[in-house]
Protein backbone atom coordinates (compact mmCIF):
# COMPACT_ATOMS: atom_id res chain seq x y z
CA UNK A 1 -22.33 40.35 5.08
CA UNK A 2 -19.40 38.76 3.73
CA UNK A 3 -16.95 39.52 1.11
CA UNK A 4 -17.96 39.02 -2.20
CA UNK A 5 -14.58 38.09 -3.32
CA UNK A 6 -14.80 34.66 -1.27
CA UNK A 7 -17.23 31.73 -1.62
CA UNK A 8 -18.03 30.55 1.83
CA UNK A 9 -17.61 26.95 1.75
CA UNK A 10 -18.92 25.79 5.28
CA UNK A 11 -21.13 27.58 8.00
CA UNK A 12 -20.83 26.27 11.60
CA UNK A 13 -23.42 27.81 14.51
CA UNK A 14 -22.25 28.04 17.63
CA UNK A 15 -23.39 26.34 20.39
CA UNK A 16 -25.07 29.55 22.04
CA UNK A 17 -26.80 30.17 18.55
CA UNK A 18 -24.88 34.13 18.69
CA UNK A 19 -22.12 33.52 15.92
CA UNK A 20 -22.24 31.71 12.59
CA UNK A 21 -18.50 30.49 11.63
CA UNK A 22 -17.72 31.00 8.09
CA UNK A 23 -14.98 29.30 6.06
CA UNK A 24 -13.73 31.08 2.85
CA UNK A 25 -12.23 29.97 -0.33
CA UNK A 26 -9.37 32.45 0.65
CA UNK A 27 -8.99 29.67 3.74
CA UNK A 28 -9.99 32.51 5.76
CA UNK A 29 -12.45 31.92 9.05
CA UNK A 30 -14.73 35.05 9.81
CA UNK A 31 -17.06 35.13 12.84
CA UNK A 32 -20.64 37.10 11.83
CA UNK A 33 -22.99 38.22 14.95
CA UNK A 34 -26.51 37.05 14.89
CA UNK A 35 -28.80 38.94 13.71
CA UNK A 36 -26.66 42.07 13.75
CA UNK A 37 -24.39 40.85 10.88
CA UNK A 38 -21.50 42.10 12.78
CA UNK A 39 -18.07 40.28 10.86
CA UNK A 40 -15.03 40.01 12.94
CA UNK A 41 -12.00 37.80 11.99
CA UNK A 42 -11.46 37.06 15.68
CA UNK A 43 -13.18 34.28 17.26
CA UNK A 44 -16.10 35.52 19.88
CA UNK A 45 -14.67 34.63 23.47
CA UNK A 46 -15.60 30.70 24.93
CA UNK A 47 -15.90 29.90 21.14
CA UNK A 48 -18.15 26.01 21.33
CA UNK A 49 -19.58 25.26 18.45
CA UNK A 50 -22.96 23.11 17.69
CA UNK A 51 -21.69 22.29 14.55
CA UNK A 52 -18.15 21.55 13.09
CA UNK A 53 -17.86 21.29 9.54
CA UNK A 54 -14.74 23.56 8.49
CA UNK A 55 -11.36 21.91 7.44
CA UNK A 56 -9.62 24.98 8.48
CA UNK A 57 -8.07 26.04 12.02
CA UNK A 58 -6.16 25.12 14.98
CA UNK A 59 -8.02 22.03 16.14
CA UNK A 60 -7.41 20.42 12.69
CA UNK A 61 -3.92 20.92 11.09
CA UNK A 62 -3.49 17.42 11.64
CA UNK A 63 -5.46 16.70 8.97
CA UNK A 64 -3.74 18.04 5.77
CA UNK A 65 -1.32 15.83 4.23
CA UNK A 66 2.08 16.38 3.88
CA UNK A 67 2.72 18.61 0.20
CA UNK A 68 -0.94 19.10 0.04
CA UNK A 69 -2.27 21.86 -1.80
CA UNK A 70 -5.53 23.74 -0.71
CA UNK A 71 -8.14 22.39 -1.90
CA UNK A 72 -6.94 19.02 -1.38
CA UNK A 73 -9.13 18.56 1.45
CA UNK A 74 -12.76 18.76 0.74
CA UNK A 75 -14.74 18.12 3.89
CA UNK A 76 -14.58 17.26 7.46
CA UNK A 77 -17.25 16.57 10.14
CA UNK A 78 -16.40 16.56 14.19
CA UNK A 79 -18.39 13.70 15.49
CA UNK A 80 -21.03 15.18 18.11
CA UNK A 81 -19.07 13.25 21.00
CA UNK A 82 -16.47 15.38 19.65
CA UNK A 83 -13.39 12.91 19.94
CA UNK A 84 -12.65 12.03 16.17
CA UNK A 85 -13.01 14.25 12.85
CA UNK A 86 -13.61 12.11 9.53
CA UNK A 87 -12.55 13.92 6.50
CA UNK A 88 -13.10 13.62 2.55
CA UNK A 89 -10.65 14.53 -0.22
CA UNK A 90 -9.69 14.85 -3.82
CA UNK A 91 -8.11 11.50 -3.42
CA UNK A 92 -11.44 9.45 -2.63
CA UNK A 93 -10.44 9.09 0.58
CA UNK A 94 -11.88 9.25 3.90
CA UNK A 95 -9.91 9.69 6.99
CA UNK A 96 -10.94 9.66 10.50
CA UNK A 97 -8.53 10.90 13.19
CA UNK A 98 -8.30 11.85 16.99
CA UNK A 99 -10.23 15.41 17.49
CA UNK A 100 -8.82 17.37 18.10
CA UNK A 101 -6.08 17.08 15.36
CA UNK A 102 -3.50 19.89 16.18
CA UNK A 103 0.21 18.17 15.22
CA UNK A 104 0.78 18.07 11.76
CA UNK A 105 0.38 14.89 9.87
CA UNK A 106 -1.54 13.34 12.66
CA UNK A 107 -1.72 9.61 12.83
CA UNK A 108 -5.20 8.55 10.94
CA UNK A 109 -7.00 5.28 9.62
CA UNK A 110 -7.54 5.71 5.80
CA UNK A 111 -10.38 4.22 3.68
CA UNK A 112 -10.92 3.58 0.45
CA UNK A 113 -14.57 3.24 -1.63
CA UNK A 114 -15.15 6.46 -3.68
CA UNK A 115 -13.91 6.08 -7.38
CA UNK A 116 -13.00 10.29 -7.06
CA UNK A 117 -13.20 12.96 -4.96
CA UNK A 118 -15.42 12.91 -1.70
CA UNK A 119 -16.89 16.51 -1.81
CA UNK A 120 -18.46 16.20 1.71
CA UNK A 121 -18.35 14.15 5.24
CA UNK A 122 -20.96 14.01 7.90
CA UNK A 123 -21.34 12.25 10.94
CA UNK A 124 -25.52 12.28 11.46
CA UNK A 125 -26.75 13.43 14.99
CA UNK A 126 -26.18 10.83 17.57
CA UNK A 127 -22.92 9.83 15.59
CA UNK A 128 -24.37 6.28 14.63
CA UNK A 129 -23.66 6.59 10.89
CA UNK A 130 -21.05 8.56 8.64
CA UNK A 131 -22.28 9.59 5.34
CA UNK A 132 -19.83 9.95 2.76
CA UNK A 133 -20.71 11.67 -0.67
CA UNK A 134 -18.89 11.19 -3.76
CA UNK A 135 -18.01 13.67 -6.52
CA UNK A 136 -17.73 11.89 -9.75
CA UNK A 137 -18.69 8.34 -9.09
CA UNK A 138 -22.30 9.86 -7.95
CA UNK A 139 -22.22 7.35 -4.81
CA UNK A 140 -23.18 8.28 -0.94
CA UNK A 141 -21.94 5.76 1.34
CA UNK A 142 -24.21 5.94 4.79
CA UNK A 143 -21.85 3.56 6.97
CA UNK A 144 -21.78 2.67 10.89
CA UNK A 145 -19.67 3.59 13.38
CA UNK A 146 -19.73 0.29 15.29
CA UNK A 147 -16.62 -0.40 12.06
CA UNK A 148 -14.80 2.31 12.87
CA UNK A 149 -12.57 0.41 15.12
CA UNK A 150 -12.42 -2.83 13.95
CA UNK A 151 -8.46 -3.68 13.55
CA UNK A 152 -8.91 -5.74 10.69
CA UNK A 153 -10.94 -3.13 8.74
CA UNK A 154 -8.47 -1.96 6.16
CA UNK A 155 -7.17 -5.06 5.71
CA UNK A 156 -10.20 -7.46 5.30
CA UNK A 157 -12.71 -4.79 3.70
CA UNK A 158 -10.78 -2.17 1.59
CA UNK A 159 -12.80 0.52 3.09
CA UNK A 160 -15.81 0.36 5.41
CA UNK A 161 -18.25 -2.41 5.83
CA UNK A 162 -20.45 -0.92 3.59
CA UNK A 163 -24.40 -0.86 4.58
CA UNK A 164 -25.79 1.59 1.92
CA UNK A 165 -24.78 2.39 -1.56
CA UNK A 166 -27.30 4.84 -3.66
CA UNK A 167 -26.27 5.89 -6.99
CA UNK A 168 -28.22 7.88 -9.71
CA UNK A 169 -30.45 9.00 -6.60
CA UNK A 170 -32.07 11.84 -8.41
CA UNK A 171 -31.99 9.95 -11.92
CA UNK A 172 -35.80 9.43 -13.73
């Protein structure tokens, strides 16, 4: 249904379960119809998505740093409550900002705890936990979202109050 001269990197439903979102490695959204397979590059009207995963768009151009290239920014997640957007890079960082995100360089709170790239972000269904997955250092970080506002976080911690660390999960 979609160009084979793009990898999709993230699929969002909408909320009325009619449209799938795509994001393309040409940073590129496309819109497909459900079931038809219909592909538009305009957004269906009263667009609401169930799911927010992309990195690309209006509501989040706030989130690329300043003399950032592409692929910079791996992953973000909308929490379901739909008022901040944590996001994953090549940097090992993970960023949480105001949703939505639309002035460039928004204001952010930055954390630290990856040893490389974070390849993905997710905020789980009731928005109690973020889970954080590392590239190279193998690590997912499963954190709560009661330390997302503490004012001394950065300071005091590094990066969040860390609950969970599993690495070598699928090791024998």
């Amino acid at each position: 249904v979609v160009s084979t001269q793009s990898t999709v990197l993230q699929l969002d439903w909408t909320a009325d379960s009619q449209h799938i979102a795509v994001s393309l490695s040409t940073y590129e959204m496309v819109y497909v119809k459900v079931p038809e397979g219909f592909v538009s590059q305009s957004p269906p009207p009263s667009l609401l998505l169930h799911t927010s995963t992309t990195v690309l768009g209006e509501q989040l151009l706030g989130i690329w740093p300043q003399d950032s290239h592409k692929f910079d920014v791996n992953s973000a997640s909308v929490a379901n409550g739909s008022s901040v957007v944590a996001t994953g890079d090549d940097f090992g960082t993970v960023k949480l900002f105001e949703y939505p995100c639309r002035e460039k360089y928004a204001k952010h709170k930055k954390y630290f705890g990856h040893s490389a790239h974070v390849t993905g972000v997710r905020f789980t269904y009731n928005d109690k936990y973020l889970v954080s997955i590392g590239g190279d250092d193998s690590c997912v970080f499963c954190v709560g979202s009661r330390y997302f506002s503490s004012p001394n976080l950065v300071t005091k911690h590094g990066y969040f109050c860390l609950l969970k660390v599993i690495e070598g999960l699928f090791e024998k």
